[in-house]
C-alpha atoms as a PDB file:
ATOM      1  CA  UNK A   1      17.763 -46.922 -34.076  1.00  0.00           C
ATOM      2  CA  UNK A   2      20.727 -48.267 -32.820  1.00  0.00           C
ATOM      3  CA  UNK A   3      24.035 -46.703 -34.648  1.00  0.00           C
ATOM      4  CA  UNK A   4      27.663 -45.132 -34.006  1.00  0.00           C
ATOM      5  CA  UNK A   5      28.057 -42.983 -31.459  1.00  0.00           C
ATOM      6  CA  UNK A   6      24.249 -43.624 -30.182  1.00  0.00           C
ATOM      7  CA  UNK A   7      24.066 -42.108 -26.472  1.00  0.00           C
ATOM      8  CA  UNK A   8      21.988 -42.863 -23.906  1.00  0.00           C
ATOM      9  CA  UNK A   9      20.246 -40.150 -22.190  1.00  0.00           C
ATOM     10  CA  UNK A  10      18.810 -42.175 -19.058  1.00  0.00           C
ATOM     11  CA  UNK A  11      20.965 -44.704 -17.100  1.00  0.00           C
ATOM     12  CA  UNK A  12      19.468 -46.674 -14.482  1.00  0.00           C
ATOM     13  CA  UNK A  13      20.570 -49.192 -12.016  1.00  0.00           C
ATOM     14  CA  UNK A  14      18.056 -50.823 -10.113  1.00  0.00           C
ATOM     15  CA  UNK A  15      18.408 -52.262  -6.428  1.00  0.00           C
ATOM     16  CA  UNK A  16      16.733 -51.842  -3.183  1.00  0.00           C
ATOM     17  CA  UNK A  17      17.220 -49.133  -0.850  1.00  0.00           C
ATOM     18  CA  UNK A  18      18.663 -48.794   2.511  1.00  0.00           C
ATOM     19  CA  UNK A  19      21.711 -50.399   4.356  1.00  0.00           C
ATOM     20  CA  UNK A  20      19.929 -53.842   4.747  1.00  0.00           C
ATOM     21  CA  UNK A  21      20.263 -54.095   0.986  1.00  0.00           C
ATOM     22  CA  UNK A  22      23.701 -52.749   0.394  1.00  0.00           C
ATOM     23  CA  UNK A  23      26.170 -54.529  -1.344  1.00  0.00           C
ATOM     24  CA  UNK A  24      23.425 -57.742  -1.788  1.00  0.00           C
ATOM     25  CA  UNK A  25      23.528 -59.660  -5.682  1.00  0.00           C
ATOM     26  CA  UNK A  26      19.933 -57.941  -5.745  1.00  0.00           C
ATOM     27  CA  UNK A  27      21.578 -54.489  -5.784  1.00  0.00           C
ATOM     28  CA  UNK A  28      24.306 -55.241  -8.886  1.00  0.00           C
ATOM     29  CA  UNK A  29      22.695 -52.105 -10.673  1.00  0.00           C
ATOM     30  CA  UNK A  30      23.421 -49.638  -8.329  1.00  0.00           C
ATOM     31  CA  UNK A  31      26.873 -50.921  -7.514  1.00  0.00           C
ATOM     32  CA  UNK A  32      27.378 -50.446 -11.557  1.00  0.00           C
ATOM     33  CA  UNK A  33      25.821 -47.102 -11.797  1.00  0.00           C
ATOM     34  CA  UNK A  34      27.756 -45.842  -8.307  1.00  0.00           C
ATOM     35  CA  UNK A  35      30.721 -46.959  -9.905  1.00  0.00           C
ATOM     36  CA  UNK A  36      30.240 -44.865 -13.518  1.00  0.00           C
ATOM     37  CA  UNK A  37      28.963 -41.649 -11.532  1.00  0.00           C
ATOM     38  CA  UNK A  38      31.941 -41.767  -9.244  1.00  0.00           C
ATOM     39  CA  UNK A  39      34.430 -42.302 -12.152  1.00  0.00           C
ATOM     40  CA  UNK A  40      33.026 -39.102 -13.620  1.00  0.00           C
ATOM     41  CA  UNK A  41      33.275 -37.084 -10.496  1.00  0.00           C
ATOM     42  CA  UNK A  42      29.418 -36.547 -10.563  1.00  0.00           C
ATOM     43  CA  UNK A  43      27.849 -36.514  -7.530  1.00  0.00           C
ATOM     44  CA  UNK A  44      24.364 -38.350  -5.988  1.00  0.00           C
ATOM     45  CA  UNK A  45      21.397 -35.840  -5.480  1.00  0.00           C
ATOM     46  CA  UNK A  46      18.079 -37.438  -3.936  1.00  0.00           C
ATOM     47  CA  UNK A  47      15.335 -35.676  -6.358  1.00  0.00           C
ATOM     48  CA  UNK A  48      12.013 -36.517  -3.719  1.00  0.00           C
ATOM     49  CA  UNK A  49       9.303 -36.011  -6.423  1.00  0.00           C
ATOM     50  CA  UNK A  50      10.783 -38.516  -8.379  1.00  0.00           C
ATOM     51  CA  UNK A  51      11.675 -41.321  -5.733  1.00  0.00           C
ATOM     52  CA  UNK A  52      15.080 -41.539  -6.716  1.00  0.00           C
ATOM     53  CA  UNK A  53      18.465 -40.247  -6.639  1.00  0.00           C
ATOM     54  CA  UNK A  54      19.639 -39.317  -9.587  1.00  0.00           C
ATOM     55  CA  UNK A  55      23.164 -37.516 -11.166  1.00  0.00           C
ATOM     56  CA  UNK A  56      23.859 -35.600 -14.192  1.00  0.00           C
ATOM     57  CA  UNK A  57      27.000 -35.848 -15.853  1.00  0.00           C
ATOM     58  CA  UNK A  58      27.657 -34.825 -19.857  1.00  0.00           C
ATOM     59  CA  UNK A  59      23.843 -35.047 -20.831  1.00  0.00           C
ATOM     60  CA  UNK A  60      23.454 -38.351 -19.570  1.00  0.00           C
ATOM     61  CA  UNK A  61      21.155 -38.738 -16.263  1.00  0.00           C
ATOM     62  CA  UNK A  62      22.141 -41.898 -14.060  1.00  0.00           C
ATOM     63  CA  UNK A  63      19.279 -42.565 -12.042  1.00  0.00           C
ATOM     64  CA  UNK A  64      18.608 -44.730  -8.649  1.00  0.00           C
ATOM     65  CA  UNK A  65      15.199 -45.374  -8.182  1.00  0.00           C
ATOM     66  CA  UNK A  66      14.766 -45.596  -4.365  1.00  0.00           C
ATOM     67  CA  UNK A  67      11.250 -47.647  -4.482  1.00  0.00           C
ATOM     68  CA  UNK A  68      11.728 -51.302  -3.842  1.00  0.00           C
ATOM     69  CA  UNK A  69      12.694 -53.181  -6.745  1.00  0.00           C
ATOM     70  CA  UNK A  70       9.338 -54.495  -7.870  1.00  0.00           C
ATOM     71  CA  UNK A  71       7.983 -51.125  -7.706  1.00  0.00           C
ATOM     72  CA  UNK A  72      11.347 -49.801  -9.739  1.00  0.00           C
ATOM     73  CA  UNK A  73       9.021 -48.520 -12.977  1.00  0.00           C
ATOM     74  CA  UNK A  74       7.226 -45.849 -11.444  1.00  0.00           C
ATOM     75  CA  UNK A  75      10.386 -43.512 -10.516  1.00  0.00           C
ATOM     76  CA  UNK A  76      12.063 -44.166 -13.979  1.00  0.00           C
ATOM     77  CA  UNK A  77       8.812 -43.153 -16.261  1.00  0.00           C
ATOM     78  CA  UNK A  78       8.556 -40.258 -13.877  1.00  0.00           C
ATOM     79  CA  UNK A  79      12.048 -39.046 -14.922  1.00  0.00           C
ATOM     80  CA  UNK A  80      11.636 -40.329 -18.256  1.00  0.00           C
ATOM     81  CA  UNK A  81       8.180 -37.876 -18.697  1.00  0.00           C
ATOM     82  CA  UNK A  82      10.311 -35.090 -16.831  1.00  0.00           C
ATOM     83  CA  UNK A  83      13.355 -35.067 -19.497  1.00  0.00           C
ATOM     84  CA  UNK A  84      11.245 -36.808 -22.035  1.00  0.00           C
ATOM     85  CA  UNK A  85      13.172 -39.321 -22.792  1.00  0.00           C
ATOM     86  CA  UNK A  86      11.728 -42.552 -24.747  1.00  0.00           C
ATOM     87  CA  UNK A  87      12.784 -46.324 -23.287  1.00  0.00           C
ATOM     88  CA  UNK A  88      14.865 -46.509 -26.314  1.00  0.00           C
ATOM     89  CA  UNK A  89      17.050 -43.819 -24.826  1.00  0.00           C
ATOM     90  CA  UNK A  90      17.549 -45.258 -21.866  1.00  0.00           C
ATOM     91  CA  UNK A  91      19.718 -48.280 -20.314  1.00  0.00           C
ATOM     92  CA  UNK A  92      18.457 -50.379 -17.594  1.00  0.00           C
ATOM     93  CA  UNK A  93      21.555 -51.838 -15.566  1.00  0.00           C
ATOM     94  CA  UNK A  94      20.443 -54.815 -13.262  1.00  0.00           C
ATOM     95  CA  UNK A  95      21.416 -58.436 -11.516  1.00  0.00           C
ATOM     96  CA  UNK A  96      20.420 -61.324 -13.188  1.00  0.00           C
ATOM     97  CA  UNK A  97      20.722 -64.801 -11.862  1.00  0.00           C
ATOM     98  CA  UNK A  98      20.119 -66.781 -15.092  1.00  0.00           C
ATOM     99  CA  UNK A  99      23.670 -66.036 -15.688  1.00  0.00           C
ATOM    100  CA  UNK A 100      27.012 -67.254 -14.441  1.00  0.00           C
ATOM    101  CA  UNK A 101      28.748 -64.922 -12.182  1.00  0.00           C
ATOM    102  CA  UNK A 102      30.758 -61.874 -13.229  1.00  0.00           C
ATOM    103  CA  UNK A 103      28.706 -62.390 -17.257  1.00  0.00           C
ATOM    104  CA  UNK A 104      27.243 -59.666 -18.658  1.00  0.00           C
ATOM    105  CA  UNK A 105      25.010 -59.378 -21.260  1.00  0.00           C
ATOM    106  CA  UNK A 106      23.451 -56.530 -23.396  1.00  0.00           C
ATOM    107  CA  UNK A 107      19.978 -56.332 -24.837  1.00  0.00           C
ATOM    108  CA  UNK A 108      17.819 -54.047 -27.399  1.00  0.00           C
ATOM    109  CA  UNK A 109      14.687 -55.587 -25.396  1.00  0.00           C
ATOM    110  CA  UNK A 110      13.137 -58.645 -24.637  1.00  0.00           C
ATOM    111  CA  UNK A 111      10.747 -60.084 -21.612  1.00  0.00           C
ATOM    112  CA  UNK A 112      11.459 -59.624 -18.006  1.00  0.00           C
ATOM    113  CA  UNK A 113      13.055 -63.133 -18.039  1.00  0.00           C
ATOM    114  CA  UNK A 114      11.398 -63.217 -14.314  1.00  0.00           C
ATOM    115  CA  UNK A 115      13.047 -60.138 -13.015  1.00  0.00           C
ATOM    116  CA  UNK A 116      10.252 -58.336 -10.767  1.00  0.00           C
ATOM    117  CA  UNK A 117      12.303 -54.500 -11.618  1.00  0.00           C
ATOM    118  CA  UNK A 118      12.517 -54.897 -14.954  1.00  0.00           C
ATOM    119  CA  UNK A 119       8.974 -56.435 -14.879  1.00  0.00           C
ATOM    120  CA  UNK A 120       8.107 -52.537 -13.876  1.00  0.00           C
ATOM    121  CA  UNK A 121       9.846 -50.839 -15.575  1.00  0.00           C
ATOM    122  CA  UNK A 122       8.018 -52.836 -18.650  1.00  0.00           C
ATOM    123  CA  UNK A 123       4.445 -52.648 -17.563  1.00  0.00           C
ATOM    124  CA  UNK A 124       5.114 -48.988 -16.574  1.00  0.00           C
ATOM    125  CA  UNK A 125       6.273 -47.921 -19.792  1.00  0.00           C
ATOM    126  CA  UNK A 126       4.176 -50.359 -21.762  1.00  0.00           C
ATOM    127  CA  UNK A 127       7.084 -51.430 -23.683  1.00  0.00           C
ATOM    128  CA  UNK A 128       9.311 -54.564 -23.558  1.00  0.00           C
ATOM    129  CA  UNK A 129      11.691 -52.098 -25.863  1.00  0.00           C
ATOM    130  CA  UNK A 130      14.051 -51.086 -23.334  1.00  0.00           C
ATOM    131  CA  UNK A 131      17.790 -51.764 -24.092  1.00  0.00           C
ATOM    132  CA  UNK A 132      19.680 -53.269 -21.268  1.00  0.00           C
ATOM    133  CA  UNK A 133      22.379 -54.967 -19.516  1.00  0.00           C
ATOM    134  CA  UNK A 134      22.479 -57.710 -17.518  1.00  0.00           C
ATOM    135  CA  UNK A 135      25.017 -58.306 -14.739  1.00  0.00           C
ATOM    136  CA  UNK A 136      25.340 -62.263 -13.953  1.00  0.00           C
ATOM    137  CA  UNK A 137      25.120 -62.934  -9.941  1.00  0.00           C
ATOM    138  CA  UNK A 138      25.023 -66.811 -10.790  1.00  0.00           C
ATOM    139  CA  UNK A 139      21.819 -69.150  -9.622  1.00  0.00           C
ATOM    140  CA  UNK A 140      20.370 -69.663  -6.107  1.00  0.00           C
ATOM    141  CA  UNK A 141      22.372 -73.044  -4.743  1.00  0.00           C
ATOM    142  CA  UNK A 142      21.734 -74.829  -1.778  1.00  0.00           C
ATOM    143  CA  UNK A 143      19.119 -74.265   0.907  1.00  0.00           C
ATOM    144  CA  UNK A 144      17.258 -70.625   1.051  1.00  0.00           C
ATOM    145  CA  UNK A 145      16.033 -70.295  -2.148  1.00  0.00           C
ATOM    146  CA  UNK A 146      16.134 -67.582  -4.798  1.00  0.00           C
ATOM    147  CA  UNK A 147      14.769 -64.488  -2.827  1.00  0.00           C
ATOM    148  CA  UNK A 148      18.075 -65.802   0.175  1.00  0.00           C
ATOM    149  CA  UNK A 149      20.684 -65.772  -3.042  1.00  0.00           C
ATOM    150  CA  UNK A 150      19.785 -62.384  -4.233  1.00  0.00           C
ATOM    151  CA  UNK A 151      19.119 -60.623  -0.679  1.00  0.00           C
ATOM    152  CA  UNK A 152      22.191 -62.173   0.051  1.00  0.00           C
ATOM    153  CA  UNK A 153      25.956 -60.752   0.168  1.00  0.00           C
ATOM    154  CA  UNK A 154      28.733 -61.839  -2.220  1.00  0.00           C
ATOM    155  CA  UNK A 155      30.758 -64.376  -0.201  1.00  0.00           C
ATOM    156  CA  UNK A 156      34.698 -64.116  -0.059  1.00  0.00           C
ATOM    157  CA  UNK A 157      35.377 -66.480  -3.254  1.00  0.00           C
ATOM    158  CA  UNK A 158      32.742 -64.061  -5.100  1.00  0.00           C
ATOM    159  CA  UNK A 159      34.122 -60.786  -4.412  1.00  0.00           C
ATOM    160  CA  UNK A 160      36.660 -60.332  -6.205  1.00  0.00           C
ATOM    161  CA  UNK A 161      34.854 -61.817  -9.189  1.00  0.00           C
ATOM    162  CA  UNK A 162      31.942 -59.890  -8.880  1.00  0.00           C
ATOM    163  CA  UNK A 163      34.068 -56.480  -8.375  1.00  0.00           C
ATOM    164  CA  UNK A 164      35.807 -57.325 -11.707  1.00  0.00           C
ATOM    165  CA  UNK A 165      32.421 -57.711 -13.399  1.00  0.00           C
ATOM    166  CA  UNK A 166      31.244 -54.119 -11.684  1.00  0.00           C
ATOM    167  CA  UNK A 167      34.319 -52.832 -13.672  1.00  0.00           C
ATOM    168  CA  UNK A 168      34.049 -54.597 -17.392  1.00  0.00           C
ATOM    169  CA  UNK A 169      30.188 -53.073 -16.855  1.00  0.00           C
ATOM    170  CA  UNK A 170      31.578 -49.897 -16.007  1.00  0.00           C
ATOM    171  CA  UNK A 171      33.624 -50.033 -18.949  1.00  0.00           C
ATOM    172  CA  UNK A 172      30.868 -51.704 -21.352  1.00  0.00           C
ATOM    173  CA  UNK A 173      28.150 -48.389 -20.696  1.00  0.00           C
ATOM    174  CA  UNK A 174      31.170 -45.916 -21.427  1.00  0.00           C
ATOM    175  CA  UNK A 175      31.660 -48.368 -24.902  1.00  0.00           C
ATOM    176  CA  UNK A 176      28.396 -48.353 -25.954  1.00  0.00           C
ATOM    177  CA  UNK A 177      27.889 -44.524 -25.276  1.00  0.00           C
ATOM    178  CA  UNK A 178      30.493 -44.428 -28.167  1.00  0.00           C
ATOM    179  CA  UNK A 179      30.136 -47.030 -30.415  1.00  0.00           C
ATOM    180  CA  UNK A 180      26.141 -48.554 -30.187  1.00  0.00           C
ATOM    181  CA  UNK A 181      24.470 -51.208 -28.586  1.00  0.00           C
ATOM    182  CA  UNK A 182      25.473 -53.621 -31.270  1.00  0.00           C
ATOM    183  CA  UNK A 183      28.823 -52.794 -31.267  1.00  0.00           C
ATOM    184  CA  UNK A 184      28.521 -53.201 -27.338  1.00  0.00           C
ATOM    185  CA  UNK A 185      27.111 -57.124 -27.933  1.00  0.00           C
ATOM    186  CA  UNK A 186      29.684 -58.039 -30.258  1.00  0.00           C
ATOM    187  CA  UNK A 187      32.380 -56.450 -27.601  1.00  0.00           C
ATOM    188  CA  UNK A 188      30.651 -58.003 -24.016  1.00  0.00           C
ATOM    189  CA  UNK A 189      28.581 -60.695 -24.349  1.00  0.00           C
END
């Protein structure tokens, strides 16, 4: 239940591994989660039996899962078992291009809304009941199609937009840490 001072115990932000796939819209959760464990001083450790890189910093666990994005559930519920930690415990940080650039948006749960990570982290867990937040990357336009607009990189205009929205999410998982994920709607969406 959702109150004051509620903490997450698992943070995730999802993305694709390697260097072809840094900095792309597709990898908005990791650029979040990079951004909160670096603030903190915490630093990356790859943890090989769960696929994932993962950092510990004041009870909270900020986790990387380094399977491709459509395979993202399997290294989260392996974590999740490990610490046992329930989905409502945890916050799932990841691009969505159903909304405008730079928007976030939190959720107690909900569908997949088409996202192919979160659509594994829900059939691995066998709940739609995982609170998360949504980082806007805008819609596909122009030739190339979806899978082009989130493989691709931010271009110049976008930056700085983009980097602002890393930030306010940055800022939005420290809020709701404090104050709940209600509190946290009312404040970012």
């Amino acid at each position: 239940m959702d109150s004051p001072g509620q903490t997450f115990r698992l943070v995730v932000g999802l993305g694709n591994p390697g260097k072809e796939y840094d900095q792309t819209r597709h990898n908005a959760g990791f650029m979040v989660v990079d951004q909160i464990v670096s603030r903190a001083g915490a630093t990356w450790q790859r943890e090989r039996q769960w696929k994932a890189e993962i950092a510990l910093h004041q009870g909270v666990l900020y986790c990387k899962p380094l399977s491709y994005m459509n395979l993202s559930g399997q290294p989260l519920a392996a974590a999740a078992r490990y610490h046992k930690i329930s989905p409502a415990q945890m916050l799932v940080i990841y691009d969505d291009v159903s909304l405008p650039l730079g928007k976030l948006r939190f959720r107690p749960g909900g569908s997949a809304g088409g996202h192919n990570g979160l659509r594994s982290i829900i059939a691995t867990l066998g709940t739609s009941e995982v609170p998360r937040l949504r980082v806007g990357i805008g819609e596909a336009a122009g030739a190339g199609g979806l899978v082009s607009h989130v493989l691709g990189r931010f271009g110049p205009d976008e930056e700085p937009l983009f980097r602002e929205a890393v930030d306010r999410a940055t800022d939005a998982v420290g809020y709701v840490q404090q104050h709940g994920l209600a509190a946290a709607m009312n404040q970012f969406n």
